[in-house]
Protein backbone atom coordinates (compact mmCIF):
# COMPACT_ATOMS: atom_id res chain seq x y z
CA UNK A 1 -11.55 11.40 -32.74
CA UNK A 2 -11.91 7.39 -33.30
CA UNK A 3 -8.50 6.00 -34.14
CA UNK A 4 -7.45 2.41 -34.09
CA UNK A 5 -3.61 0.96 -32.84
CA UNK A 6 -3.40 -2.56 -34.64
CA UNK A 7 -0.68 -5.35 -34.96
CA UNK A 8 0.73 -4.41 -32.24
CA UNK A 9 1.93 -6.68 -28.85
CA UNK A 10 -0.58 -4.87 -26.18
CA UNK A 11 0.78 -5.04 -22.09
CA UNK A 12 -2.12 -4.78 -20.75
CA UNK A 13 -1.23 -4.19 -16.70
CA UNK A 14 -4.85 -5.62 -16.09
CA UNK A 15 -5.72 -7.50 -13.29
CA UNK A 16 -5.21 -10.81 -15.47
CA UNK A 17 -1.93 -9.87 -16.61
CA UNK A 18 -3.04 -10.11 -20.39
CA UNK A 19 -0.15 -9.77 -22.59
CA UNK A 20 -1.90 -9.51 -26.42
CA UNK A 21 0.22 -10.68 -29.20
CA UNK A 22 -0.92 -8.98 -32.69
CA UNK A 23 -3.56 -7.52 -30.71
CA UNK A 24 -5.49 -4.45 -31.23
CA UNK A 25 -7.18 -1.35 -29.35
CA UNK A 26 -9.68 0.99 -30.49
CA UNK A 27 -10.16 4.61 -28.74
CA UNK A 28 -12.90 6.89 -29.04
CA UNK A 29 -11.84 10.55 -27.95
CA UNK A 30 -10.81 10.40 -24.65
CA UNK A 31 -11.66 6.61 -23.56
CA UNK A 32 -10.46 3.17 -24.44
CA UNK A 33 -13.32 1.06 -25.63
CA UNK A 34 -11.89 -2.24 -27.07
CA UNK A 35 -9.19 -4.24 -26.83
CA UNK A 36 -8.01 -7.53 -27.35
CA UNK A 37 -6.35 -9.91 -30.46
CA UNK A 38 -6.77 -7.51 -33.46
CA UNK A 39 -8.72 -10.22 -35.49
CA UNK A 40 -11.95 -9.47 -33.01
CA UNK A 41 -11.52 -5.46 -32.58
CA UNK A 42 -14.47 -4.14 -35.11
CA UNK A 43 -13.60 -0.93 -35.83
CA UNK A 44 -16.73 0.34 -37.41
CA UNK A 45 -17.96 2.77 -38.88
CA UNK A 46 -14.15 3.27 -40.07
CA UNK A 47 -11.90 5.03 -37.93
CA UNK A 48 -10.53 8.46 -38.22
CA UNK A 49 -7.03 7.44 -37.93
CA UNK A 50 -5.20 3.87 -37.92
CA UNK A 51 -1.83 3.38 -36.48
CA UNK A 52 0.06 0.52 -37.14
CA UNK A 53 2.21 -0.56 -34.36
CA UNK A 54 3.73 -3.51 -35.84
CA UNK A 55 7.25 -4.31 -34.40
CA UNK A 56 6.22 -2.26 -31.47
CA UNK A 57 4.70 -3.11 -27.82
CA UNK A 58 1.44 -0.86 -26.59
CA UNK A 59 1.22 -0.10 -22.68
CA UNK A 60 -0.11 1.97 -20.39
CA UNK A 61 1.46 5.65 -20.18
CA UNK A 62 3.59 5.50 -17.14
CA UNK A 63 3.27 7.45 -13.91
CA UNK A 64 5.97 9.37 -12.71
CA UNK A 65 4.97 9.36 -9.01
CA UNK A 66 7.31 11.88 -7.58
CA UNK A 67 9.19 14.66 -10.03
CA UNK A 68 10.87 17.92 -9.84
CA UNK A 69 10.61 18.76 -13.33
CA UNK A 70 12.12 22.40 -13.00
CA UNK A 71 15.30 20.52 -11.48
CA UNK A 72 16.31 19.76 -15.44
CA UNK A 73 17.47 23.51 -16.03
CA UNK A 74 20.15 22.23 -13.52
CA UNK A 75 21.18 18.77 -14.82
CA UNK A 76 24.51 17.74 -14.30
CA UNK A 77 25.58 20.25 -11.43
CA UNK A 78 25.46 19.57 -7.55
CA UNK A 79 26.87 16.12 -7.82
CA UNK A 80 28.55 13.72 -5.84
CA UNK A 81 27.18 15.42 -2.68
CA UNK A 82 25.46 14.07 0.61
CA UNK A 83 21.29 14.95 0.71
CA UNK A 84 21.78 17.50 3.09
CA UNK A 85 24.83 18.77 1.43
CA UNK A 86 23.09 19.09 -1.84
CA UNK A 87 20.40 20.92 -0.39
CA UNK A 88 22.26 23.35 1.03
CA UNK A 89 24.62 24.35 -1.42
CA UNK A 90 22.71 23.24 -4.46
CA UNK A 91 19.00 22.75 -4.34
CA UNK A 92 18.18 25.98 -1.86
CA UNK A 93 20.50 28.26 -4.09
CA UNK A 94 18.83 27.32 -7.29
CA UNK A 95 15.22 27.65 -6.19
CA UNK A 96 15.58 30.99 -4.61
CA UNK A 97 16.69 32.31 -7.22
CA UNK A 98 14.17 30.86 -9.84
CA UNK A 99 11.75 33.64 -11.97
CA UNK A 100 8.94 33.25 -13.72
CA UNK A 101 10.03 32.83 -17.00
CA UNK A 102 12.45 29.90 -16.00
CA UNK A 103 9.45 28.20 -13.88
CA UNK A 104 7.68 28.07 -17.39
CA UNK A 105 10.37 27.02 -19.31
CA UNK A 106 11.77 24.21 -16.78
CA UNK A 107 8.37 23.67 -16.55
CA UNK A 108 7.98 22.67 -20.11
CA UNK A 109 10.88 21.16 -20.58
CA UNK A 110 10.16 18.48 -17.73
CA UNK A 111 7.16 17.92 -19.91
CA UNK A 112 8.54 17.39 -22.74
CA UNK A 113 11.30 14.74 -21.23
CA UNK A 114 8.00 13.36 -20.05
CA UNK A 115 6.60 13.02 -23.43
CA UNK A 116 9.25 11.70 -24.96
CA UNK A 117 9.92 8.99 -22.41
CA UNK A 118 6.56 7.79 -22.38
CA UNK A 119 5.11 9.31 -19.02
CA UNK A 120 1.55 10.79 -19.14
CA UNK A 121 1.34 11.48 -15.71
CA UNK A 122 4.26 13.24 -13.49
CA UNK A 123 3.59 14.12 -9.67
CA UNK A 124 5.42 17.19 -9.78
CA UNK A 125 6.89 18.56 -6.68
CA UNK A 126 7.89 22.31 -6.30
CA UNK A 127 8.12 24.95 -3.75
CA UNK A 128 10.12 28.44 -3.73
CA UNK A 129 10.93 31.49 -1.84
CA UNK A 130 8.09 32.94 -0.39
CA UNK A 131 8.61 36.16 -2.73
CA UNK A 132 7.60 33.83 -5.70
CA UNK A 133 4.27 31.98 -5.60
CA UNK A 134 3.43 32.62 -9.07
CA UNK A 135 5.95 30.11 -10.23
CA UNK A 136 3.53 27.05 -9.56
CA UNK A 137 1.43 28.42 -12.24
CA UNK A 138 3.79 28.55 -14.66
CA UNK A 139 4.70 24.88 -14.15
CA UNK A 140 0.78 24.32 -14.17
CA UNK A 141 0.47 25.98 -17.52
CA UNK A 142 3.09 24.16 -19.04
CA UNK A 143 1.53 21.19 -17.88
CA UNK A 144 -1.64 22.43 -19.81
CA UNK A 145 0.37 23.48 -22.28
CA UNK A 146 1.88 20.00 -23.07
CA UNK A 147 -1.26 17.63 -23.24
CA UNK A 148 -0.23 15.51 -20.09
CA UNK A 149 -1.84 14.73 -16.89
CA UNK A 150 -0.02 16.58 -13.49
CA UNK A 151 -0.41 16.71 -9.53
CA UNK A 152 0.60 19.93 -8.57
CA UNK A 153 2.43 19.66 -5.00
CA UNK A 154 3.33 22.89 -3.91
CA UNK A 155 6.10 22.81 -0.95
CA UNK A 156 6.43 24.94 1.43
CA UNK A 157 9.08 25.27 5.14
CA UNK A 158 7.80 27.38 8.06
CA UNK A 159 9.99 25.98 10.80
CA UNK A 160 13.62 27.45 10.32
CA UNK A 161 15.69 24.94 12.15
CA UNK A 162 17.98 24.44 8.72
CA UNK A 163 15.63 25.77 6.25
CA UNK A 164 17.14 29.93 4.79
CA UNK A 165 15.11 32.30 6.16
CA UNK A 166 13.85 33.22 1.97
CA UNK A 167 12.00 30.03 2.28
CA UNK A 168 10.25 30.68 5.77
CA UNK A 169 5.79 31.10 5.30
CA UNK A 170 3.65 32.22 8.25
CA UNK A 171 1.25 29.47 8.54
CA UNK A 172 -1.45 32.35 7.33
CA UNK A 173 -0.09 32.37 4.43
CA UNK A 174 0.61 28.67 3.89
CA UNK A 175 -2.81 28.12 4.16
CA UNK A 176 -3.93 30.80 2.15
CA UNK A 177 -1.88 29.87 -0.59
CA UNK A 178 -2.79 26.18 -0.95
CA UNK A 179 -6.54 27.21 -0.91
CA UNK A 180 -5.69 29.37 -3.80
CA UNK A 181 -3.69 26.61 -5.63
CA UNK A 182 -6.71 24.09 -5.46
CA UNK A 183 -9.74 26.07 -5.98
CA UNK A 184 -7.64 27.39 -9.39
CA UNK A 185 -5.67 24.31 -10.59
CA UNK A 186 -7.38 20.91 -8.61
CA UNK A 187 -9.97 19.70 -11.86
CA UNK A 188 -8.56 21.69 -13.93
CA UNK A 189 -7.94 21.21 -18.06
CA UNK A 190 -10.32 18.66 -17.86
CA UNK A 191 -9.59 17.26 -14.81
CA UNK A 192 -5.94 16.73 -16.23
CA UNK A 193 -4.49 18.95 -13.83
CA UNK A 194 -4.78 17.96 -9.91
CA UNK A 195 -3.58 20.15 -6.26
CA UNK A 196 -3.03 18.31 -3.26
CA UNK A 197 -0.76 19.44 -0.24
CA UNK A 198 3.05 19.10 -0.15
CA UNK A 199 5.07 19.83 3.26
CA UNK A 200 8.14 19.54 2.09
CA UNK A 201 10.06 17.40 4.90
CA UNK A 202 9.00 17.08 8.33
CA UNK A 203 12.26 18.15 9.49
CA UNK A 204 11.03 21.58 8.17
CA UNK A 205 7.80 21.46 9.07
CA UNK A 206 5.71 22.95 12.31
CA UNK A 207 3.32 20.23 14.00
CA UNK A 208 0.17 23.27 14.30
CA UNK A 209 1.08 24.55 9.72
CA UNK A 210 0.30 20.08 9.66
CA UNK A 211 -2.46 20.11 11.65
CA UNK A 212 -4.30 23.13 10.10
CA UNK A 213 -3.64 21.60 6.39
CA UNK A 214 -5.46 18.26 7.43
CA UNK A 215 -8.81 20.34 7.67
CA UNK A 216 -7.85 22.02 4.46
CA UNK A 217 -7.23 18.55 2.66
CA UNK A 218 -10.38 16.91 3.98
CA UNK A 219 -12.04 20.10 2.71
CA UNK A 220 -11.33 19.88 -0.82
CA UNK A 221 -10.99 15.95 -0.82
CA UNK A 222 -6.94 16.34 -1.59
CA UNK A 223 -3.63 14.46 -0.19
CA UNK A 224 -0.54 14.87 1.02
CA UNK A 225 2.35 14.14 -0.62
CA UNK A 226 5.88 14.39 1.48
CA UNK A 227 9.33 13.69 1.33
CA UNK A 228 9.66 10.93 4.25
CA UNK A 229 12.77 9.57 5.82
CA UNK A 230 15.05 9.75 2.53
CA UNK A 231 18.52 10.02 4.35
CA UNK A 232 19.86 8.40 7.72
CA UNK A 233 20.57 11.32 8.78
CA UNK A 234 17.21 13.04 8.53
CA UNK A 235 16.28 10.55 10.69
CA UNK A 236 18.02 11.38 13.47
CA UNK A 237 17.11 14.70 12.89
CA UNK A 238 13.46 14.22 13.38
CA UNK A 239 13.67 11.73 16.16
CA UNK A 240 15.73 14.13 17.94
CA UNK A 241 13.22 17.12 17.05
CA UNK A 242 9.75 15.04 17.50
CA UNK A 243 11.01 12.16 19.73
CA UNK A 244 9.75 9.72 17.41
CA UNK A 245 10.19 8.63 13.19
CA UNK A 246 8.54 10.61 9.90
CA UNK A 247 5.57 7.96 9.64
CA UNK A 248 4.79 8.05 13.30
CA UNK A 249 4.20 11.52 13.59
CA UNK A 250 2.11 11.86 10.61
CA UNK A 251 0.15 8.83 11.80
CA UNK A 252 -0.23 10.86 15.55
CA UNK A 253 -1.92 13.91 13.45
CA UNK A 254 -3.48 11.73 11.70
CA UNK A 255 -2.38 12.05 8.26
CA UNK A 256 -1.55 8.67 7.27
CA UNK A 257 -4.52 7.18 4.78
CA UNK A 258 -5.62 6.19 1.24
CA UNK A 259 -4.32 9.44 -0.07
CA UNK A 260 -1.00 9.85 1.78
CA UNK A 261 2.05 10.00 -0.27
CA UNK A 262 5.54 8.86 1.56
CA UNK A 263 7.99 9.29 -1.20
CA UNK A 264 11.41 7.74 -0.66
CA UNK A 265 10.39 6.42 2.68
CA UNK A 266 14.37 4.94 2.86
CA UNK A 267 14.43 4.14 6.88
CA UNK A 268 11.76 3.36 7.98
CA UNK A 269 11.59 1.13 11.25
CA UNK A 270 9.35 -2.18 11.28
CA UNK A 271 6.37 -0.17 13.27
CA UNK A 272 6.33 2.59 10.56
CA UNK A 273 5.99 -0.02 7.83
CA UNK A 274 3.43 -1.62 9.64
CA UNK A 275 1.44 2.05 10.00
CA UNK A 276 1.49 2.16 6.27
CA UNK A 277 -0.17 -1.02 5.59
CA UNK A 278 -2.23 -0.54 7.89
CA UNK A 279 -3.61 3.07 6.97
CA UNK A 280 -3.55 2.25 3.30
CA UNK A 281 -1.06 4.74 2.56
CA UNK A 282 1.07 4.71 -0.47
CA UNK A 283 5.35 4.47 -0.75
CA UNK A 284 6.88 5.99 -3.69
CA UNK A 285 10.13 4.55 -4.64
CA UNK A 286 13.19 6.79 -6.21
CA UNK A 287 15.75 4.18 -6.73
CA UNK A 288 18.19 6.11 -9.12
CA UNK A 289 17.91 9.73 -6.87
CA UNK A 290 18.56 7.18 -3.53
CA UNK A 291 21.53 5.80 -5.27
CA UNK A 292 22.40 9.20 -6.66
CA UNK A 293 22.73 11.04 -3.07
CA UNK A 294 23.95 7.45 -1.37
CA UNK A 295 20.57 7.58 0.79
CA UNK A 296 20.32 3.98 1.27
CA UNK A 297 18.19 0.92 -0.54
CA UNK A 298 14.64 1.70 0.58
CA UNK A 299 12.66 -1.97 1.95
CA UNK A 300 10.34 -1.84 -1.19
CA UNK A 301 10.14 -5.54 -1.01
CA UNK A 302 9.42 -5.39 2.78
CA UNK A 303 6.86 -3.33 1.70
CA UNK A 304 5.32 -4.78 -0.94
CA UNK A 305 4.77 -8.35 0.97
CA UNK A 306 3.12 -6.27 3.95
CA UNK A 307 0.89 -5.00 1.45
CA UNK A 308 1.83 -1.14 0.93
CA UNK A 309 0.90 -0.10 -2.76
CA UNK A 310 4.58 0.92 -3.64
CA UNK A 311 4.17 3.41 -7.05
CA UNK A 312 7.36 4.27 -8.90
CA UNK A 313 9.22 7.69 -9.68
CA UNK A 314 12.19 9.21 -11.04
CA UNK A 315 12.53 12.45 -8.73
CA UNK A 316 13.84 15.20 -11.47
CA UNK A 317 16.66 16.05 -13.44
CA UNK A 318 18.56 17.79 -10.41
CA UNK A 319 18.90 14.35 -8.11
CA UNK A 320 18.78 11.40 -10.94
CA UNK A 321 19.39 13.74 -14.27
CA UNK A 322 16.73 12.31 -16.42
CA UNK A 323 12.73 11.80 -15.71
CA UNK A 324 12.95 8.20 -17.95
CA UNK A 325 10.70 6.33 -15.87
CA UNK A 326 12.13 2.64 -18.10
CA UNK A 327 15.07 3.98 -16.58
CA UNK A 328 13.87 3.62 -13.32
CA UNK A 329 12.15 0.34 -13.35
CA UNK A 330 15.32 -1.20 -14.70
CA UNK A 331 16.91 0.51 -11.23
CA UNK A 332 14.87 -0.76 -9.06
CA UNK A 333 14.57 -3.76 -10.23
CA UNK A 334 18.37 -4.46 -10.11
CA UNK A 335 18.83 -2.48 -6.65
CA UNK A 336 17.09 -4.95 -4.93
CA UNK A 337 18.44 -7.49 -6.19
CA UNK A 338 21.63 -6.98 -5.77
CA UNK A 339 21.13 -5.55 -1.87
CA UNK A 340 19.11 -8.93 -1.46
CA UNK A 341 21.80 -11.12 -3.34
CA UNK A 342 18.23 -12.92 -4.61
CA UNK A 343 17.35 -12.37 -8.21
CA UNK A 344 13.46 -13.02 -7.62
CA UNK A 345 12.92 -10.63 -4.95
CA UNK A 346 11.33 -8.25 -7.01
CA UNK A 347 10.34 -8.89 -10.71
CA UNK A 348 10.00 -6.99 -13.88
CA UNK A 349 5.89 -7.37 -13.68
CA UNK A 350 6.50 -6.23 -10.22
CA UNK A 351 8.18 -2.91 -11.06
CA UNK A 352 6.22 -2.51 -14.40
CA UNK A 353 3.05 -2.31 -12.22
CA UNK A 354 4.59 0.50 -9.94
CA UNK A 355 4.59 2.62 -12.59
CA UNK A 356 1.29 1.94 -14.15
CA UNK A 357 -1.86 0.34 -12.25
CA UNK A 358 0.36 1.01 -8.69
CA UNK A 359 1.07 4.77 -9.44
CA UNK A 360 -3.17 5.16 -10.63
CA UNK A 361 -3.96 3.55 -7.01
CA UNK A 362 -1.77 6.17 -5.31
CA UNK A 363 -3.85 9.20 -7.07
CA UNK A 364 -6.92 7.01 -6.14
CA UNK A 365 -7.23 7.19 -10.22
CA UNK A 366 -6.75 3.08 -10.69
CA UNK A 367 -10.82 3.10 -12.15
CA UNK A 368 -9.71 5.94 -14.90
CA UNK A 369 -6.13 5.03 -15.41
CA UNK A 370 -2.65 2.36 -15.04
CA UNK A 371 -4.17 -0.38 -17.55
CA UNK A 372 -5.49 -0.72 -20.81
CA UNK A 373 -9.04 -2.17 -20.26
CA UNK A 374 -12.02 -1.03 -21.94
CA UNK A 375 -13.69 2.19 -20.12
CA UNK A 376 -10.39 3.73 -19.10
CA UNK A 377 -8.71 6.62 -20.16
CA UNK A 378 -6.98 6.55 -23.00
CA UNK A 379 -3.25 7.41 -21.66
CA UNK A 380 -1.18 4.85 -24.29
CA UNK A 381 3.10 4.66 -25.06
CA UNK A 382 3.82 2.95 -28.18
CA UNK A 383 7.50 1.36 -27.94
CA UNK A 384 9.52 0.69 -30.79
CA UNK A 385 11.09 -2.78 -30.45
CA UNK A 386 13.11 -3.07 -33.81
CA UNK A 387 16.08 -1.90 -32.16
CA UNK A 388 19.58 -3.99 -31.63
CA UNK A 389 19.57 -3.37 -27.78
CA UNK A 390 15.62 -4.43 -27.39
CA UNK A 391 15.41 -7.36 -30.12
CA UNK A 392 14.91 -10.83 -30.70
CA UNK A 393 11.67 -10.34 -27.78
CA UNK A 394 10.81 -13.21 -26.20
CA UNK A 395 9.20 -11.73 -23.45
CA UNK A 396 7.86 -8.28 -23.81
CA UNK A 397 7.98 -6.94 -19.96
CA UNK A 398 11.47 -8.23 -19.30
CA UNK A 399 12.09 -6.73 -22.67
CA UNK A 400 11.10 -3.60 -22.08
CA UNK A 401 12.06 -3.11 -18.53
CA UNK A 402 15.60 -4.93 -18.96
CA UNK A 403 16.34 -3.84 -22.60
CA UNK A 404 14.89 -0.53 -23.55
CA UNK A 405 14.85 3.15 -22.19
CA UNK A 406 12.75 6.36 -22.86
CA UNK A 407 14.47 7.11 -26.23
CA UNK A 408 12.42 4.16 -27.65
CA UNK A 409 9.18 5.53 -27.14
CA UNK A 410 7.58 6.09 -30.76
CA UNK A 411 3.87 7.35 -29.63
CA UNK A 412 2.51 9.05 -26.42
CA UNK A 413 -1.12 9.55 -26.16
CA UNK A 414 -2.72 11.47 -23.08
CA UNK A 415 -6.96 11.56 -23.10
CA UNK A 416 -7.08 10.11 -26.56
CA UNK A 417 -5.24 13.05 -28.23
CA UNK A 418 -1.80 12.15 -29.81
CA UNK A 419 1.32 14.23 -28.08
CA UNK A 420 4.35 12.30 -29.89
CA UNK A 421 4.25 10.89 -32.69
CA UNK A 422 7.13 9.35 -34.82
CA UNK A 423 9.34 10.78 -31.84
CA UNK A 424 7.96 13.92 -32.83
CA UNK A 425 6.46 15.79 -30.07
CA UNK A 426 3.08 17.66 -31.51
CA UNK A 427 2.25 20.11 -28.62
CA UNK A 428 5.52 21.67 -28.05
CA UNK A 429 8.38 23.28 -30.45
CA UNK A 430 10.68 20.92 -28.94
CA UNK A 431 14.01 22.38 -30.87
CA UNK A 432 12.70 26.08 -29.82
CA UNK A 433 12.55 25.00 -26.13
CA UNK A 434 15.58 22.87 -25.96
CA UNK A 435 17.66 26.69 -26.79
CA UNK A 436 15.62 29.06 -24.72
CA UNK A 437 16.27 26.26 -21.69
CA UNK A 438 19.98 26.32 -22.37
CA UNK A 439 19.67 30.71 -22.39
CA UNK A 440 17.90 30.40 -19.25
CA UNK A 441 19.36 28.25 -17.29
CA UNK A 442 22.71 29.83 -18.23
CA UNK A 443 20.93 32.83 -16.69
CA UNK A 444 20.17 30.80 -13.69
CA UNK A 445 23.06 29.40 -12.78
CA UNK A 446 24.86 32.63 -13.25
CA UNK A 447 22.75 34.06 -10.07
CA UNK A 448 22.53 31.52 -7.95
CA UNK A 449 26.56 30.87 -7.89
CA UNK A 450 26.10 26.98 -8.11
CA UNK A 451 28.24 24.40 -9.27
C-alpha cells in the first residue's frame, strides 16, 4: 500500500531536530520514503490512500521501554503500598493465579491501550508460576494479533530468599524455556515480535541461572532486560546478599553492554553510573510507577550528561494504571524538575527523544525505527491538536509533551499498515474486549483474594 499523510506539522526526532510545518510524508508498504514540506513530496503515480492531517502533529510511534501489559486486568487495586509490600500481597497473588485465557485477554488489552495512546512498540515484561509457561504465548499472540511491534521478556526467580515457592525454576528448566521462547517468537511476524532474557530482580536471582543465560544470549544475539535497583530497600537487600550493588554484579558476570536493559535503575551509586556509560548499556526510566510505589527520583539527568542512552516507559497498568507513554514524558519531565528545583534540567526534546530515537537505540533498532527519516520503518502517531487543552500551538514538542495525553492520538500506524484510525482501532473489537476483560478479571481477582 502507497498512502500519503499531508498538511500536517511532522516531529521528526531526526538527528537535526527537523520540526516540518505543513509538511508531508509518503510511505510505501512497510517503509518511509519521503518526507519533508508537503509542497516538494511527489507522490506519484497517485497514492492508494491520502490522509489529511491538518490541525494535527505527525511523530514517531513511541516506545514503551518497559511494560507489564497483563497488569491492566488489575488496575486500580494494590495501591498505596511500599514495592516490596505490593509484591507480596498484590503482584505475586495475581500472577499465580493467572490462566491462559486471561494472559490473552490482558494481553490484548495492553495492546490495545497501546494503540490508542500512540505506542507501536511496548517492551513487555512477564513471568508466572512455573505451572504456566504457556501464558507468554498468549501475550505474544495478542501482540501479533494487534499489528504492533513487542519484546517478549519472560521473567523468571530460582533463588527463594523472598520469592513463593510457585514461582521457584530449576535452572534446567530456565534455560530450557528461554531457548524455546526465542527460537519460536525472536523474528517473528515479520520480525515484529522480538525474545530476549528477563531475570526478574537480582535479589531473586542465582549468580550460576545468570551466568548460564549469558552463553544463551550471546547464542541467539539477544539481551537482558532486568529490574535494577528500583527501591532503597532492594538495595540493601542485594548488597547484603552479593556484598556489592545491582550494576556491579552484572558488570562482574559480565552482562553489562550495548544490549543490557537496567529499568528503573533508582539508586544507583556514582561507580554504577559510571559502569553504564562505560559499557554502553541502556537506563529505562518509570517516572509515574517510581512515584506510584514512593521508590525514589531516579538520577536520569546524572545519567544523561555521563552519556547513558536513558529510553522511556510506563511500567503497566498494575504500578502506574495506564500505559500512556505522553503521560509519562510529561512525568518525567516535571519530576526532575521539581527534585532539582531547576526548570532546564531536563527538557521536553529531552524526554520526547526517550521515547522515540532513545527507546530504538536500546533495542539496537535506531537504523529501522525512533524517527521519521526516509528508509525507516514506517511506525507513525497522528495527534489531534484542535483540542481546548492542546491549542493555540506555538511550539509543537512542548505542546504535545506539556498539553496533550494518549486520548488525543487520532492515527497509529505500525509497518505501514493503519491500526487506529479516527480513534477507531482496526485490528481489534475494542468494545468486545473491553467486556470480556471486565468478566475476566472479575474472575481473577475473585481467586487470587487481592485488594
Amino acid at each position: 500500500m502507497r498512502f500519503l499523510i499531508k498538511n500536517g506539522i511532522i516531529v521528526t526526532m531526526d538527528k537535526k531536530g527537523r520540526v516540518i510545518k505543513d509538511g508531508a510524508l509518503l510511505v510505501e508498504d512497510d517503509k518511509i520514503v519521503d518526507v519533508g514540506k508537503a509542497a516538494k513530496v511527489k507522490a506519484k503515480p497517485k497514492p492508494d490512500k491520502v490522509i489529511d492531517a491538518r490541525g494535527k502533529l505527525v511523530m514517531p510511534g513511541l516506545i514503551d521501554a518497559h511494560t507489564h501489559m497483563l497488569g491492566c486486568l488489575v488496575r486500580g487495586l494494590g495501591a498505596d503500598m511500599g514495592l516490596l509490600e505490593w509484591l507480596q500481597k498484590h503482584q505475586w497473588p495475581f500472577l499465580a493465579n493467572v490462566k491462559e485465557k486471561e494472559a490473552r485477554v490482558g494481553g490484548l488489552l495492553g495492546c490495545a491501550e497501546a494503540i490508542k495512546t500512540g505506542s507501536t512498540f511496548v517492551v513487555e515484561n512477564y513471568y508466572s508460576a512455573r505451572d504456566k509457561k504457556g501464558n507468554i504465548d498468549e501475550i505474544a499472540k495478542a501482540i501479533e494479533k494487534s499489528g504492533i511491534r513487542g519484546l517478549l521478556v519472560r521473567g523468571y526467580h530460582d533463588n527463594d530468599h523472598l520469592t513463593p515457592e510457585v514461582f521457584i525454576e530449576e535452572k534446567e528448566e530456565v534455560l530450557k524455556e528461554y531457548e524455546r521462547i526465542i527460537r519460536r517468537w525472536h523474528g517473528a511476524s515479520d520480525g515484529r515480535i522480538m525474545a530476549w532474557i528477563g531475570p526478574v530482580n537480582l535479589l531473586f536471582c542465582t549468580l550460576e541461572t545468570l551466568a548460564c543465560l549469558k552463553g544463551l544470549a550471546e547464542k541467539y544475539g539477544v539481551g537482558f532486560h532486568t529490574h535494577v535497583a528500583e527501591s532503597k530497600r532492594e538495595v540493601e537487600l542485594v548488597e547484603k546478599e552479593f556484598g556489592r550493588g545491582y550494576v556491579e554484579v552484572f558488570n562482574d558476570l559480565g552482562l553489562l553492554g550495548p544490549k543490557f536493559h537496567a529499568a528503573h535503575s533508582v539508586w544507583l551509586s556514582q561507580r554504577e553510573m559510571e559502569m553504564l556509560a562505560r559499557t554502553k548499556s541502556k537506563v529505562v526510566h518509570n517516572p509515574e510507577s517510581n512515584m506510584y510505589l514512593s521508590s525514589g527520583f531516579a538520577p536520569i539527568p546524572e545519567l544523561l550528561s555521563a552519556g547513558v542512552d536513558v529510553a522511556l516507559g510506563t511500567d503497566g497498568g498494575n504500578c502506574n494504571n495506564n500505559q500512556d507513554m505522553i503521560e509519562s514524558m510529561r512525568a518525567a519531565a516535571f519530576l526532575h524538575k521539581v527534585h532539582s528545583l531547576n526548570p532546564t534540567i531536563i527538557s521536553a526534546k529531552d524526554v520526547m527523544r526517550m521515547a522515540t530515537i532513545n527507546g530504538a537505540k536500546a533495542l539496537g533498532l535506531e537504523a529501522q525505527l525512533g524517527s521519521l527519516e526516509a528508509g525507516k520503518k514506517a511506525d507513525i502517531v497522528i495527534v489531534n491538536l484542535k483540542s481546548p487543552h492542546i491549542s493555540p500551538v506555538h511550539d509543537p514538542i512542548p505542546s504535545i509533551v506539556y498539553s496533550a495525553n494518549g486520548n488525543d492520538v487520532d492515527t497509529t500506524i505500525v509497518d505501514g499498515k493503519i491500526l487506529m484510525e479516527g480513534r477507531r482501532i482496526l485490528t481489534l473489537d475494542e468494545d468486545k474486549l473491553v467486556e470480556e476483560a471486565q468478566r475476566v478479571a472479575d474472575d481473577l481477582v475473585s481467586r487470587a483474594k487481592i485488594k
